[in-house]
C-alpha atoms as a PDB file:
ATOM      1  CA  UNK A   1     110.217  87.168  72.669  1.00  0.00           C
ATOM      2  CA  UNK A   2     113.050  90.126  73.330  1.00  0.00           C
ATOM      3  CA  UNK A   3     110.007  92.225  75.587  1.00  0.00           C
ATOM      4  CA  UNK A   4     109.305  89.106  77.725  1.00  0.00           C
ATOM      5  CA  UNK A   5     113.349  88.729  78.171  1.00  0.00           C
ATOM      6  CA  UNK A   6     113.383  92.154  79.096  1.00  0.00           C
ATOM      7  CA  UNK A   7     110.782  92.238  81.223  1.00  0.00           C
ATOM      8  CA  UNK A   8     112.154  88.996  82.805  1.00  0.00           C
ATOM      9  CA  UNK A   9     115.718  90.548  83.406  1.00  0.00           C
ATOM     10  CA  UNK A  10     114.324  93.709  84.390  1.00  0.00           C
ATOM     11  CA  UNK A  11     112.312  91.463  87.081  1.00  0.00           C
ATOM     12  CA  UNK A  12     115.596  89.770  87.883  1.00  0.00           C
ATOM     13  CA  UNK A  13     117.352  93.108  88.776  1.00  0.00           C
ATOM     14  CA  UNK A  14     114.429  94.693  90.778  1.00  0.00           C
ATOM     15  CA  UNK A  15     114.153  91.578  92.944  1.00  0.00           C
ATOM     16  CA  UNK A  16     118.292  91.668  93.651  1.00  0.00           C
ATOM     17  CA  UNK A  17     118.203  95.341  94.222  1.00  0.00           C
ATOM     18  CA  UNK A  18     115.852  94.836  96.911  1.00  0.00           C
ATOM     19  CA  UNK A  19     117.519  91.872  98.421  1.00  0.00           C
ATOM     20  CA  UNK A  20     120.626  94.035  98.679  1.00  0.00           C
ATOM     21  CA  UNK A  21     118.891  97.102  99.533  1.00  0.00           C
ATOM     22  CA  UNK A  22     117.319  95.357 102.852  1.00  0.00           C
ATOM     23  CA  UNK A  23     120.630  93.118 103.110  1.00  0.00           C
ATOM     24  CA  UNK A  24     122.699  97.347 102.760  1.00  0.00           C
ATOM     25  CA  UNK A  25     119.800  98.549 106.063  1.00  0.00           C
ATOM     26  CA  UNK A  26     120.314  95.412 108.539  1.00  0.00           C
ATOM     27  CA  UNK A  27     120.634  96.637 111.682  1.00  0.00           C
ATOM     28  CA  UNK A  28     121.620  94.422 114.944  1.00  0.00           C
ATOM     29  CA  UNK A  29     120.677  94.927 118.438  1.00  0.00           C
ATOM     30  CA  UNK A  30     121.400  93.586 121.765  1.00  0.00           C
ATOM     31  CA  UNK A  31     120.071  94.116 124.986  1.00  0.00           C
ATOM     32  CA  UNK A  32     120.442  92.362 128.796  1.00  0.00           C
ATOM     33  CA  UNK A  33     117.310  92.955 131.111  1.00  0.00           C
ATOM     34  CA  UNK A  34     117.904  91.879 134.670  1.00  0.00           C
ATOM     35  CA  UNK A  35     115.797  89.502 135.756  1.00  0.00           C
ATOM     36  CA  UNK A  36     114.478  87.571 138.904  1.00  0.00           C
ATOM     37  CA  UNK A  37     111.479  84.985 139.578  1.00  0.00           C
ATOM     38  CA  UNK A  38     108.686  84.583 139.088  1.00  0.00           C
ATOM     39  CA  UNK A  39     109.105  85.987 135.342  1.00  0.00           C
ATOM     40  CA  UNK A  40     107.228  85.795 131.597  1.00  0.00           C
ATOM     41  CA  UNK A  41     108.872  86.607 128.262  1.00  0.00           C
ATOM     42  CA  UNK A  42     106.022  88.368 126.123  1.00  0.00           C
ATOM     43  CA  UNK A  43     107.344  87.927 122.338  1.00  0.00           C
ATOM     44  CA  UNK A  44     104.664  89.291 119.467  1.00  0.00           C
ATOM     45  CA  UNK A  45     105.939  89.238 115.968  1.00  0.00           C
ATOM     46  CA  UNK A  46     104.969  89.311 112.577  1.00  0.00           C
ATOM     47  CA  UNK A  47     107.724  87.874 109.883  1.00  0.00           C
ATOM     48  CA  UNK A  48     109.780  87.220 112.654  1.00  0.00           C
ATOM     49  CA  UNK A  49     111.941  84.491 113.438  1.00  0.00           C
ATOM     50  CA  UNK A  50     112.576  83.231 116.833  1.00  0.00           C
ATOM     51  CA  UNK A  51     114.793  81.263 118.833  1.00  0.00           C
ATOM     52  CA  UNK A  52     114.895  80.183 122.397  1.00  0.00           C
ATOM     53  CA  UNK A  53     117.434  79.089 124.208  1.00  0.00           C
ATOM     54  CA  UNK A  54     117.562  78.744 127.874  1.00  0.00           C
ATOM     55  CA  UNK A  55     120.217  79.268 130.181  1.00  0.00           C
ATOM     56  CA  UNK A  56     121.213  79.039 134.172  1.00  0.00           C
ATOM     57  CA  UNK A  57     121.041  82.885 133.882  1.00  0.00           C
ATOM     58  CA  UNK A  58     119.603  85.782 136.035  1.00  0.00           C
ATOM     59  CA  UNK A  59     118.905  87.517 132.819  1.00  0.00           C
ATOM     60  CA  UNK A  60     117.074  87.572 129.417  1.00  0.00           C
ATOM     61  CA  UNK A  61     119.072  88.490 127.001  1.00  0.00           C
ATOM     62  CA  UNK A  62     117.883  89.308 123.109  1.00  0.00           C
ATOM     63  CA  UNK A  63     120.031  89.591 120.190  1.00  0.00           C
ATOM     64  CA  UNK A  64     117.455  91.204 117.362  1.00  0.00           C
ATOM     65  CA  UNK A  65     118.937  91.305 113.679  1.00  0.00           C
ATOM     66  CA  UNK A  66     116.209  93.655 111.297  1.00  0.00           C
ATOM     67  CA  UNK A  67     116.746  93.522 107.817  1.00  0.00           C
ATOM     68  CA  UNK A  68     115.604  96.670 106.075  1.00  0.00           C
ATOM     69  CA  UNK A  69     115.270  97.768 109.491  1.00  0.00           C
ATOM     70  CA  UNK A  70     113.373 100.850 107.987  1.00  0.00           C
ATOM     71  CA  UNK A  71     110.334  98.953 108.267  1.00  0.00           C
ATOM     72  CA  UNK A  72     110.523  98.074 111.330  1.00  0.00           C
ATOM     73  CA  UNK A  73     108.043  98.900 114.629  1.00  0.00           C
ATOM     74  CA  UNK A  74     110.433  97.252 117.563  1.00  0.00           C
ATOM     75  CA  UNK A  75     109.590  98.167 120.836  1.00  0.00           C
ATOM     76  CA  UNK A  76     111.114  96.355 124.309  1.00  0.00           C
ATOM     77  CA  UNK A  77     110.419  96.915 127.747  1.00  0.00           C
ATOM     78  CA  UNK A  78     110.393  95.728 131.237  1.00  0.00           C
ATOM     79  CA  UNK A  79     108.440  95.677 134.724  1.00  0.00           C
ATOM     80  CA  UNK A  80     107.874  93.301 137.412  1.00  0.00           C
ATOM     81  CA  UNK A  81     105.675  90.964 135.698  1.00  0.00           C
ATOM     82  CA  UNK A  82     108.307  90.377 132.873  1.00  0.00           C
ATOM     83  CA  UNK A  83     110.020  91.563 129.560  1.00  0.00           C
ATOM     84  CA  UNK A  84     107.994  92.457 126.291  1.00  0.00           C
ATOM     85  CA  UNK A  85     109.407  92.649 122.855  1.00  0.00           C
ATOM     86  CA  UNK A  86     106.970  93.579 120.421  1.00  0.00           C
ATOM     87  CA  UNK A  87     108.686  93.571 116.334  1.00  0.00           C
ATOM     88  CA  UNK A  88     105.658  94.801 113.645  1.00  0.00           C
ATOM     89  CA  UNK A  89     107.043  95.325 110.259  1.00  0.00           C
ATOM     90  CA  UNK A  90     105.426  98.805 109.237  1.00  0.00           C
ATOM     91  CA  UNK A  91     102.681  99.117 106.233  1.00  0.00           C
ATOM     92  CA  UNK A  92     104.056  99.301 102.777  1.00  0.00           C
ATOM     93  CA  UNK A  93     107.795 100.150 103.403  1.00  0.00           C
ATOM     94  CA  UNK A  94     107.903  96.588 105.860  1.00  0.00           C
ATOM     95  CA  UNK A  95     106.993  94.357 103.061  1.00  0.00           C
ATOM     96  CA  UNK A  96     110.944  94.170 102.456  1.00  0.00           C
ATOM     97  CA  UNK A  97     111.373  93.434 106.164  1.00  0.00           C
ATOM     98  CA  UNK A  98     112.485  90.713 108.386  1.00  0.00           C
ATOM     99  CA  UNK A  99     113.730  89.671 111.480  1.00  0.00           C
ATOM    100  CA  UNK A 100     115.289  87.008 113.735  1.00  0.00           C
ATOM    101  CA  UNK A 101     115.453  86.944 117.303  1.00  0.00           C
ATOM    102  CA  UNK A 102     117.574  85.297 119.359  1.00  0.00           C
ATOM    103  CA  UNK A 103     116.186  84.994 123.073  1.00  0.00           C
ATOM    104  CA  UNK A 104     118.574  83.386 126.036  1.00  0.00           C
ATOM    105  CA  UNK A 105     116.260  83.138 128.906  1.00  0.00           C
ATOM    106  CA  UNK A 106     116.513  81.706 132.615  1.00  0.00           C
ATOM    107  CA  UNK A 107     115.002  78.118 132.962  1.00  0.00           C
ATOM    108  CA  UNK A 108     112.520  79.524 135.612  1.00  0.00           C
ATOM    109  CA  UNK A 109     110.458  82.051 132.760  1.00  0.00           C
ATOM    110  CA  UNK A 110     107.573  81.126 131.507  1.00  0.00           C
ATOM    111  CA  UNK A 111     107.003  81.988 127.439  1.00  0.00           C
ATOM    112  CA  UNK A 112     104.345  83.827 125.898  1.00  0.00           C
ATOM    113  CA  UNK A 113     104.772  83.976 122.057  1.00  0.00           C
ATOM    114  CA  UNK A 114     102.303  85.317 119.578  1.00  0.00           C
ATOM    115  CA  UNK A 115     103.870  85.487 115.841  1.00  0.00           C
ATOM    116  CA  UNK A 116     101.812  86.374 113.171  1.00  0.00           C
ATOM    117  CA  UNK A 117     103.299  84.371 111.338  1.00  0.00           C
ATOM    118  CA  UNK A 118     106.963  83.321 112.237  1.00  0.00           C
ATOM    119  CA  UNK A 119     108.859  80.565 113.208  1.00  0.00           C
ATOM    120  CA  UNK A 120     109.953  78.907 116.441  1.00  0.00           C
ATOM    121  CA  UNK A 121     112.802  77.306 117.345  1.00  0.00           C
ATOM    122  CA  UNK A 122     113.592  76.065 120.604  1.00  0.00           C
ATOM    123  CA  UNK A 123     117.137  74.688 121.482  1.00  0.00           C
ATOM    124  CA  UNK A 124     117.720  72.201 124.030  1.00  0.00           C
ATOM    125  CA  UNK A 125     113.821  71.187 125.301  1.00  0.00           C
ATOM    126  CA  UNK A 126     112.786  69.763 128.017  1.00  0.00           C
ATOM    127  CA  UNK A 127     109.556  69.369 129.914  1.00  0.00           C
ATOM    128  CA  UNK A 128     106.017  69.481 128.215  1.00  0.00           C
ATOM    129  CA  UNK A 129     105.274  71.559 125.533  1.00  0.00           C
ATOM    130  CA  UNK A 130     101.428  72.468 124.942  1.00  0.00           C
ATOM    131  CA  UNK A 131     100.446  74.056 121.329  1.00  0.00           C
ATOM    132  CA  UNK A 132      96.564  75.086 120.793  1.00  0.00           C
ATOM    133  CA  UNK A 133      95.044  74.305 117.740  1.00  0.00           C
ATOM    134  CA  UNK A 134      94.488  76.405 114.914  1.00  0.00           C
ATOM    135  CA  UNK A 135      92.127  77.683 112.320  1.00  0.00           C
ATOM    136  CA  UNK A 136      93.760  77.135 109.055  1.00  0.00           C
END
């Protein structure tokens, strides 16, 4: 009874070490990438978060917050086609990892999101929305 409360409370403390440990290595980012039509936002993630909002705006603006930002791969960049922001979390040391991205975009660029997995949110809607199916 006493070596399973030990090993329960010893548990207990490794879990909130690492909680504070990634909360102690968030890092926040922002960047502004002018912009003009015709325009695509290229988003991959994995573990990532990610909102949309979109704005009357003649740029895309990102606001990246990376917990245990150690683990992190996060590459962005820009040409004429559009703006790519790529987030991996890194082998072993990303399994602490994770990330939300907040995207403002102009109303005129198209999205291309692949998160493996993450979530989606999109703020303020409007026009058709197409999802594919998927395997599982």
């Amino acid at each position: 009874m006493r070596g399973a409360l030990l090993r329960r409370g010893l548990g207990s403390a490794l879990s909130l070490g690492a909680e504070a440990a990634a909360a102690a290595t968030a890092k926040q980012l922002h960047q502004r990438f002018k912009v003009q039509p015709p325009l695509t936002v290229y988003v991959r993630g994995s573990h990532v978060s990610v909102r949309v909002q979109r704005a009357a705006a003649d740029s895309v603006i990102l606001d990246a917050d990376l917990h245990a930002h150690f683990g992190w791969e996060f590459v962005t960049d820009q040409d004429d086609a559009g703006v790519y922001i790529v987030a991996r979390r890194k082998p072993l040391v990303g399994a602490l990892s994770w990330a939300t991205l907040s995207l403002t975009v102009p109303f005129y660029a198209h999205l291309a999101l692949h998160l493996t997995p993450g979530s989606l949110h999109l703020a303020h809607l409007e026009g058709k929305l197409t999802l594919p199916a998927t395997t599982s």
